[in-house]
C-alpha atoms as a PDB file:
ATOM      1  CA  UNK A   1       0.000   0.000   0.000  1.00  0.00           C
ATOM      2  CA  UNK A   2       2.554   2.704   1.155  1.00  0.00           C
ATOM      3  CA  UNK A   3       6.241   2.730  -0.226  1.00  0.00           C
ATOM      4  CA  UNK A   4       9.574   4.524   0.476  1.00  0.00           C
ATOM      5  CA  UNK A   5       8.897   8.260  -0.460  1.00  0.00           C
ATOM      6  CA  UNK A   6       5.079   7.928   0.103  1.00  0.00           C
ATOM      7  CA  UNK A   7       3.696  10.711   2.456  1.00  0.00           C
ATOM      8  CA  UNK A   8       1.360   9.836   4.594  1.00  0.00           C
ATOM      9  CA  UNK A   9      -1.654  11.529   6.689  1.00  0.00           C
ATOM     10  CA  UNK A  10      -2.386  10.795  10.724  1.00  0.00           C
ATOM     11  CA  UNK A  11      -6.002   9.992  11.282  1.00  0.00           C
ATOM     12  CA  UNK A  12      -5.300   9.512  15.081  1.00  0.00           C
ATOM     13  CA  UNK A  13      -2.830  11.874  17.270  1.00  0.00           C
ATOM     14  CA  UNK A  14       0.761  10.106  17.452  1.00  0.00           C
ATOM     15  CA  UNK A  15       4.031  10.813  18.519  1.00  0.00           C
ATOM     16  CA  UNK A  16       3.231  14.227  19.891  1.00  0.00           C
ATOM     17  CA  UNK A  17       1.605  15.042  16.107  1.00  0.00           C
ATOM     18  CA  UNK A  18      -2.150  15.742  15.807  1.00  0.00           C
ATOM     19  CA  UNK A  19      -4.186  14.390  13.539  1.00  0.00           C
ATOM     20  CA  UNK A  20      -3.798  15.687   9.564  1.00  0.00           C
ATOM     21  CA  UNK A  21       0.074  15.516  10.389  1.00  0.00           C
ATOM     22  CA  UNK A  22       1.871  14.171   7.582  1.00  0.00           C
ATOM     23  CA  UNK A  23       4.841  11.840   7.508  1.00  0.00           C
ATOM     24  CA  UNK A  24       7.280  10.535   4.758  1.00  0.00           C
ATOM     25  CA  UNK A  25       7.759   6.645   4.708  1.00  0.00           C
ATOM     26  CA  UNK A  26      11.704   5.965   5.145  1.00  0.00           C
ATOM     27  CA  UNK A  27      11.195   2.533   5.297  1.00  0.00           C
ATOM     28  CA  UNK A  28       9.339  -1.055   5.032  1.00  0.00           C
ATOM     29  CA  UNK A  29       9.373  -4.093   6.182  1.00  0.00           C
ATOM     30  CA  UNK A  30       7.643  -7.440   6.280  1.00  0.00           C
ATOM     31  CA  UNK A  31       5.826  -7.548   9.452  1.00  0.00           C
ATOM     32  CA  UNK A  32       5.752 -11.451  10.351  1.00  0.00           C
ATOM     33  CA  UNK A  33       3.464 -10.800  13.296  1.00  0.00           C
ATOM     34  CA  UNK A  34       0.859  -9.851  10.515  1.00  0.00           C
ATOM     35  CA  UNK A  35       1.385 -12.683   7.922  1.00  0.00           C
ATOM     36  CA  UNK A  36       3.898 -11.506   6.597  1.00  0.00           C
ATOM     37  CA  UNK A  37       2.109  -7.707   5.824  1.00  0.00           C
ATOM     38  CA  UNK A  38       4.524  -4.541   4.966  1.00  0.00           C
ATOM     39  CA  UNK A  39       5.057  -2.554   7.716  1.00  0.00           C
ATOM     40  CA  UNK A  40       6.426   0.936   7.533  1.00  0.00           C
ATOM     41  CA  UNK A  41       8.488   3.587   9.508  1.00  0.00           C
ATOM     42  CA  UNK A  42       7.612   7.009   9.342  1.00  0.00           C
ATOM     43  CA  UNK A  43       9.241  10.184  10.180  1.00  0.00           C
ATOM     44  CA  UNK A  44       7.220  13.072  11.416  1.00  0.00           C
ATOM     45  CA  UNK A  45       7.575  17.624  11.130  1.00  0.00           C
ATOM     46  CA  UNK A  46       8.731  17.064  14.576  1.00  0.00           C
ATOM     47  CA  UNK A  47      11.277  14.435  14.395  1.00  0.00           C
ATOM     48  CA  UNK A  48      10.015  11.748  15.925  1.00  0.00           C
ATOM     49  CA  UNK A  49       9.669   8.534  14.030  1.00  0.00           C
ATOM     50  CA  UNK A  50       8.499   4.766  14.452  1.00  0.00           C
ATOM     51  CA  UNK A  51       7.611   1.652  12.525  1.00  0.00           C
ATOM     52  CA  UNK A  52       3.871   1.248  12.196  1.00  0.00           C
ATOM     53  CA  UNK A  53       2.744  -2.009  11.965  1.00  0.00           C
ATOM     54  CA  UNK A  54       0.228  -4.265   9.017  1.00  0.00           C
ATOM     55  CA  UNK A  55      -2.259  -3.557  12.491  1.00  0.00           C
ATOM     56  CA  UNK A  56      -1.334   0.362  12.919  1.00  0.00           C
ATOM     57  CA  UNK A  57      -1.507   1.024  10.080  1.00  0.00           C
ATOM     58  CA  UNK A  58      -4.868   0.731  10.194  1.00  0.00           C
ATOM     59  CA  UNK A  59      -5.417   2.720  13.640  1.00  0.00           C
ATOM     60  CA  UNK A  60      -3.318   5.246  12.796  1.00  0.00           C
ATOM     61  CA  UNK A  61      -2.924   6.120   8.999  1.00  0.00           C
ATOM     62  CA  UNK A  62      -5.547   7.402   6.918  1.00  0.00           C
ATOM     63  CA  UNK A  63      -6.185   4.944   3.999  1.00  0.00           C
ATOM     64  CA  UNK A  64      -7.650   7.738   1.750  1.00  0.00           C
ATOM     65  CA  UNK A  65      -3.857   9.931   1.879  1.00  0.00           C
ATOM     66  CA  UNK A  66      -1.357   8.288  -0.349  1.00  0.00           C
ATOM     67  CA  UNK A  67       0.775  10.568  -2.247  1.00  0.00           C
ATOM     68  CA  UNK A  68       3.920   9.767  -3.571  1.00  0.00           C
ATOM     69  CA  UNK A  69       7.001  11.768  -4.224  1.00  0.00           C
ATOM     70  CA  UNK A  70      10.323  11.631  -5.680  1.00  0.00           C
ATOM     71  CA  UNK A  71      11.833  12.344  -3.007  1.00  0.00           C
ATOM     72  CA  UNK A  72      13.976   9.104  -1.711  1.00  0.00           C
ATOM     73  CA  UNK A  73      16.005   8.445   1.129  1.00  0.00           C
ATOM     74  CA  UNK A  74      18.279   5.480   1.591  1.00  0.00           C
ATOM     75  CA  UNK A  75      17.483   4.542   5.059  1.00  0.00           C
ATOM     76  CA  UNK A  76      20.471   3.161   6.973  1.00  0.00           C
ATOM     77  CA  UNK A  77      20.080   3.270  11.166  1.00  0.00           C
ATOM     78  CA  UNK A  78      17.792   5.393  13.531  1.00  0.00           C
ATOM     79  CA  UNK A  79      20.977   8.055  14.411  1.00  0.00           C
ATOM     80  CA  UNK A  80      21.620   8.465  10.423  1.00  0.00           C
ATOM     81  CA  UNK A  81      18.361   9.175  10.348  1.00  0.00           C
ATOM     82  CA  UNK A  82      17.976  11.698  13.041  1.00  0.00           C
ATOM     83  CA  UNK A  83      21.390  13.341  11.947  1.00  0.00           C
ATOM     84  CA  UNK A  84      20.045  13.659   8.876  1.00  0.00           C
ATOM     85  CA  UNK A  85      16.485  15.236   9.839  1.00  0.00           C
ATOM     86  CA  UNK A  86      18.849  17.909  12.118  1.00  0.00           C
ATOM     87  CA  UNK A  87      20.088  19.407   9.436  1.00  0.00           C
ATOM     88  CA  UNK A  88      17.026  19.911   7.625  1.00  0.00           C
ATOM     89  CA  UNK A  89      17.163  16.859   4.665  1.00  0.00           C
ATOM     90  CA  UNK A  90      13.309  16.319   5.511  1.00  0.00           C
ATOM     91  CA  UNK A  91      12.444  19.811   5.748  1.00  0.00           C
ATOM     92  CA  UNK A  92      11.512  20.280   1.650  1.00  0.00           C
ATOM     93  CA  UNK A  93       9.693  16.826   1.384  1.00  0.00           C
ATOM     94  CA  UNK A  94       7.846  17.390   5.114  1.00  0.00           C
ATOM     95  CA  UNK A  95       7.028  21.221   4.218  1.00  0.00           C
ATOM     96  CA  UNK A  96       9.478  22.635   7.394  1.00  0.00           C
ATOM     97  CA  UNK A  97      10.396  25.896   7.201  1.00  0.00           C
ATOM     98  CA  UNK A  98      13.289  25.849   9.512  1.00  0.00           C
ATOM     99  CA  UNK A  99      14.802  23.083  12.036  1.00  0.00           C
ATOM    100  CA  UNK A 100      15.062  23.798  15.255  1.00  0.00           C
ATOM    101  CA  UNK A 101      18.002  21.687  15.251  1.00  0.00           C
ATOM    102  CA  UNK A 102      20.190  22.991  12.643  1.00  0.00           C
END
C-alpha cells in the first residue's frame, strides 16, 4: 500500500503530532506478526519517528492519503536518520520551514 517516499496523513494523534500531520515513509518491512504484511516507519515535522505495523496502520494512517514523491532516502540506522532530519534533509519533502536543530 505505502512505499519509500510515500507521504502519509495521521487519522489519530501520534508521537506528539495531531491528527492531519503528515509523515514521509523511510522505510518497510515485512511484518511477520501480521502474515507476513509490509510494515512501515515514518518520520514526522517534529522528528520523531516509528515503525507502524500491518495492524497500525490501520489505527493510525488514513487509507484515503497516499501521495507519492520523488523524493527518496536510503534509510540506513535510527541516528543516520535523526542526523540527517537535524540538518534539515526532511524539511523540503515534510514542508518545514526551519529546524530547530540545525
Amino acid at each position: 500500500m505505502f512505499k519509500v517516499g510515500s507521504l502519509i496523513k495521521l487519522k489519530e494523534q501520534c508521537l506528539g503530532n495531531p491528527h492531519g500531520t503528515v509523515g514521509y515513509v523511510y522505510e518497510t518491512y515485512i511484518d511477520y506478526n501480521y502474515q507476513n504484511q509490509k510494515g512501515i516507519s515514518i518520520i514526522f515535522p517534529n522528528g520523531n519517528y516509528d515503525g507502524f505495523s500491518y495492524n497500525d496502520q490501520h489505527i493510525f494512517i488514513d487509507p484515503e492519503f497516499n501521495q507519492e514523491t520523488d523524493f527518496k532516502y536510503e534509510f540506513k540506522n535510527v541516528m543516520k536518520l535523526s542526523y540527517d532530519f537535524n540538518r534539515g534533509f526532511f524539511n523540503k519533502v515534510l514542508n518545514i520551514e526551519s529546524n530547530l536543530y540545525k
